[in-house]
Protein backbone atom coordinates (compact mmCIF):
# COMPACT_ATOMS: atom_id res chain seq x y z
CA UNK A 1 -17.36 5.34 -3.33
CA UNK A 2 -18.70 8.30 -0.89
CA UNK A 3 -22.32 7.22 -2.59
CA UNK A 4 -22.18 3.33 -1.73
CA UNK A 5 -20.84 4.15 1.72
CA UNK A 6 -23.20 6.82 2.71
CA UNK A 7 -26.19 4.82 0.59
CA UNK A 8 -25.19 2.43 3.76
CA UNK A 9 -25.23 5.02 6.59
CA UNK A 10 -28.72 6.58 4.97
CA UNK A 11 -30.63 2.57 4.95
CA UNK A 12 -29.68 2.46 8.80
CA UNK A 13 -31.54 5.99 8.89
CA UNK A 14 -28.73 8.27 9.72
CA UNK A 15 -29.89 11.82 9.19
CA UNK A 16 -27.42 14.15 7.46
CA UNK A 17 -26.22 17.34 8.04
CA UNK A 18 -24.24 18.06 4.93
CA UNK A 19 -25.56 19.65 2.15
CA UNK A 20 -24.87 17.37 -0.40
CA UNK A 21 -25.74 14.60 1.99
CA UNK A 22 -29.21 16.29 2.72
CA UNK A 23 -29.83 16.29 -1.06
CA UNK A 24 -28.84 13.03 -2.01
CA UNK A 25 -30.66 11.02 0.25
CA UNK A 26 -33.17 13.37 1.73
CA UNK A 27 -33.11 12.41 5.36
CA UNK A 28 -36.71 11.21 5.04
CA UNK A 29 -37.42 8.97 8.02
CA UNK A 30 -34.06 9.18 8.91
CA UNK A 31 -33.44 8.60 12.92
CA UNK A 32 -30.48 10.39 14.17
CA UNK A 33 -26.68 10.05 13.97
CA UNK A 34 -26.28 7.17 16.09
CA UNK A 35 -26.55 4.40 14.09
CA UNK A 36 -25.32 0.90 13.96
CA UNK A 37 -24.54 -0.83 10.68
CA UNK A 38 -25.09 -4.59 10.15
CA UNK A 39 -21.90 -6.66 10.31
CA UNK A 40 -22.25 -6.76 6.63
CA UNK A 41 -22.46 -3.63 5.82
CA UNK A 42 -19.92 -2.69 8.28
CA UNK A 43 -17.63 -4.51 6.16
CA UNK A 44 -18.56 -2.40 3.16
CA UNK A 45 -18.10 0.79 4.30
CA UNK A 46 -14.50 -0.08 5.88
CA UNK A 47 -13.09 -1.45 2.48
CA UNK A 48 -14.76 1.96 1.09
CA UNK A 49 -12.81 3.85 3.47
CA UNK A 50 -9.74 2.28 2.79
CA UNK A 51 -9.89 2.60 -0.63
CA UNK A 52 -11.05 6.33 -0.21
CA UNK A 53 -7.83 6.72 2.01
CA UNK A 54 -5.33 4.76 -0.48
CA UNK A 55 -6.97 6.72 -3.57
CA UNK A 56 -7.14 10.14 -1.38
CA UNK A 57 -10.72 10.69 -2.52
CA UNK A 58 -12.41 13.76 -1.16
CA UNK A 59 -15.49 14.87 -2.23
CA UNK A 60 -16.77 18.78 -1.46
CA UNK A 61 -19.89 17.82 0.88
CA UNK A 62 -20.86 21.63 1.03
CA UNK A 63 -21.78 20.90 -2.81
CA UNK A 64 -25.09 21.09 -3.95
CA UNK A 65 -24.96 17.54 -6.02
CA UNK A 66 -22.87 14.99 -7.32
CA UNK A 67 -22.71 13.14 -10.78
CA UNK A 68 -23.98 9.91 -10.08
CA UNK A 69 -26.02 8.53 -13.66
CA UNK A 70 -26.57 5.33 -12.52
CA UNK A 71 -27.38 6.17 -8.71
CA UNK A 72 -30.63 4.51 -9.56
CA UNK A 73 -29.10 0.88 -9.55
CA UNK A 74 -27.32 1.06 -6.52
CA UNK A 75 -31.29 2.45 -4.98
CA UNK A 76 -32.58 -0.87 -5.92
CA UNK A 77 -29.94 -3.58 -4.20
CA UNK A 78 -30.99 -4.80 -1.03
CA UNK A 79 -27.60 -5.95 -0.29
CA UNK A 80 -24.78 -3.36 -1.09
CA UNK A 81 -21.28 -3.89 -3.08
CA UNK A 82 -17.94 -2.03 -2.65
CA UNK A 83 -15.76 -0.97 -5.79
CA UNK A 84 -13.01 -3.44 -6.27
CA UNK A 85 -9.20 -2.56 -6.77
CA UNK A 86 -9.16 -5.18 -9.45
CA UNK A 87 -11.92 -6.33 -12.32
CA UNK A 88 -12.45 -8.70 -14.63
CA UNK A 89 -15.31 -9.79 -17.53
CA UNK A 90 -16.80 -12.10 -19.22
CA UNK A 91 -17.44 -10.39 -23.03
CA UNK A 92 -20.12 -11.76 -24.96
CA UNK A 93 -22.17 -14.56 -22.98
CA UNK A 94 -23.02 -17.29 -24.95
CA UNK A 95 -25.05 -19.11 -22.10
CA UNK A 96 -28.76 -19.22 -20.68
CA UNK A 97 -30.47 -16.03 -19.53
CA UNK A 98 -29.50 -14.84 -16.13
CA UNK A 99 -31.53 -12.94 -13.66
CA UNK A 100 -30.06 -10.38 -11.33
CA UNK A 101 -31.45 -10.11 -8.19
CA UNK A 102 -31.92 -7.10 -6.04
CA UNK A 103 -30.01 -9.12 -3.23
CA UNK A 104 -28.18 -12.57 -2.49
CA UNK A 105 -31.23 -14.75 -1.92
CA UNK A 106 -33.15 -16.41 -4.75
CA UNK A 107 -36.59 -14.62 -3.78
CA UNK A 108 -34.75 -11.18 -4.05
CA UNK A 109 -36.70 -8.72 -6.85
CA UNK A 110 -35.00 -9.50 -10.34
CA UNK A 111 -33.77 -6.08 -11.46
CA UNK A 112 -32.29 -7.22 -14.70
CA UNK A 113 -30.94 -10.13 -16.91
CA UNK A 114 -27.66 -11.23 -18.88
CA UNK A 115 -28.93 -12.22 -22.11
CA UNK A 116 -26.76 -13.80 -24.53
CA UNK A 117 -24.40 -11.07 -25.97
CA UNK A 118 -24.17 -9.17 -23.66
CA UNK A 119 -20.77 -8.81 -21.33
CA UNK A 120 -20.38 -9.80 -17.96
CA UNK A 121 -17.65 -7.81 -15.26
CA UNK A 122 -16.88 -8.12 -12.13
CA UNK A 123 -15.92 -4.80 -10.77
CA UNK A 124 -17.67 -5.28 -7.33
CA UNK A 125 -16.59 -6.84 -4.31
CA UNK A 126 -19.48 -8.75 -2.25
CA UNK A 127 -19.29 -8.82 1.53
CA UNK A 128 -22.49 -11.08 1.44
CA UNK A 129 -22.61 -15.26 1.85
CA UNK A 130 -20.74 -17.22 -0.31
CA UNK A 131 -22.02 -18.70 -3.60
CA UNK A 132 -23.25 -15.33 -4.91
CA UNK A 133 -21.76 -12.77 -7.37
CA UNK A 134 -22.11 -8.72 -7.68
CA UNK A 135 -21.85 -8.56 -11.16
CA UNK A 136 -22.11 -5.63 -13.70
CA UNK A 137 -23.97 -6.11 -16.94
CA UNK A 138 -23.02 -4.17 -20.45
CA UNK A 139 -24.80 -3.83 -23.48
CA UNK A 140 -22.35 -2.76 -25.98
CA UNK A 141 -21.12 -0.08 -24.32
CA UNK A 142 -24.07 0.81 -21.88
CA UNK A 143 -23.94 -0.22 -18.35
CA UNK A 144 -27.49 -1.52 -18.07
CA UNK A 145 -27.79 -3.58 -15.16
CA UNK A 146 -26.20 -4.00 -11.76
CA UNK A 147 -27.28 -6.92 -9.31
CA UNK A 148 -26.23 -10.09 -7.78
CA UNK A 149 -26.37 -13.67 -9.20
CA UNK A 150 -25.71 -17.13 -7.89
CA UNK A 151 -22.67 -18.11 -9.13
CA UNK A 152 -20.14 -18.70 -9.95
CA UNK A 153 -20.62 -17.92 -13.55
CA UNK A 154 -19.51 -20.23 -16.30
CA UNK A 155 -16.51 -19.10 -18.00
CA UNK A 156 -16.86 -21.56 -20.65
CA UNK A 157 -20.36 -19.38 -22.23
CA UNK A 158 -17.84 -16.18 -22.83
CA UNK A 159 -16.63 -15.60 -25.90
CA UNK A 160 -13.57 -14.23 -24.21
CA UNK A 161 -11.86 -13.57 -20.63
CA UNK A 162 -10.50 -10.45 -19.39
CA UNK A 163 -8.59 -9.33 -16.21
């Protein structure tokens, strides 16, 4: 959660002063600390913060880094999700190829596909237009692709429904 939120704060150029925050996002063209998020985006990082309050999250900012594997699919969204309380998936698509798109507009950089097999969850919440999904994609047991896809997405191509 602290890396969506501040992934947020660091595309509006907010420069950082913690440590970890310094290292994680570099402050390279960053342009002070008064910044002003998009409505959108403002919407992202309060559900964040709520959840961060409910789940008392805390993470040590005088640290030098933080675990984040996949940090590289959140990098290449153009339009930010928030972590849902709640999930669901789709396991084993039996439909068409998908593309996932950087963002929620058909011209958006395709930055992965659900190909049949594969599982399908929704584990994101989208404070983008409506029509469009943030979904996760799994290969087996490999998250391999993150991204957003005009839905909503046919649960009658899953082999089987959870959540």
């Amino acid at each position: 959660m602290w890396f969506i939120r501040n992934l947020h704060f660091d595309r509006a150029g907010y420069c950082f002063g913690s440590t970890l925050g310094q290292n994680i996002f570099d402050n390279a063209g960053c342009t002070g600390k008064d910044i002003k998020l998009d409505a959108e985006a403002q919407a992202g990082v309060d559900h964040i913060k709520e959840m961060e309050g409910y789940h008392g999250c805390k993470v040590d900012t005088a640290a030098e880094r933080i675990d984040m594997p996949n940090d590289y699919m959140f990098r290449k969204l153009e339009d930010l999700p928030a972590p849902s309380e709640t999930g669901s998936a789709c396991m084993g698509w039996r439909g068409p190829e998908i593309a996932v798109l950087a963002g929620h507009r058909m011209d958006a950089p395709v930055v992965g596909t659900v190909r049949p097999g594969m599982d399908i969850m929704w584990d994101y919440e989208s404070f983008g237009p409506a029509g469009w999904e943030i979904v996760s994609v799994y290969e087996g047991s490999d998250w391999v692709g993150l991204g957003w896809v005009e839905g909503p997405i046919d649960p009658g191509h899953c082999t089987q429904l959870a959540g």
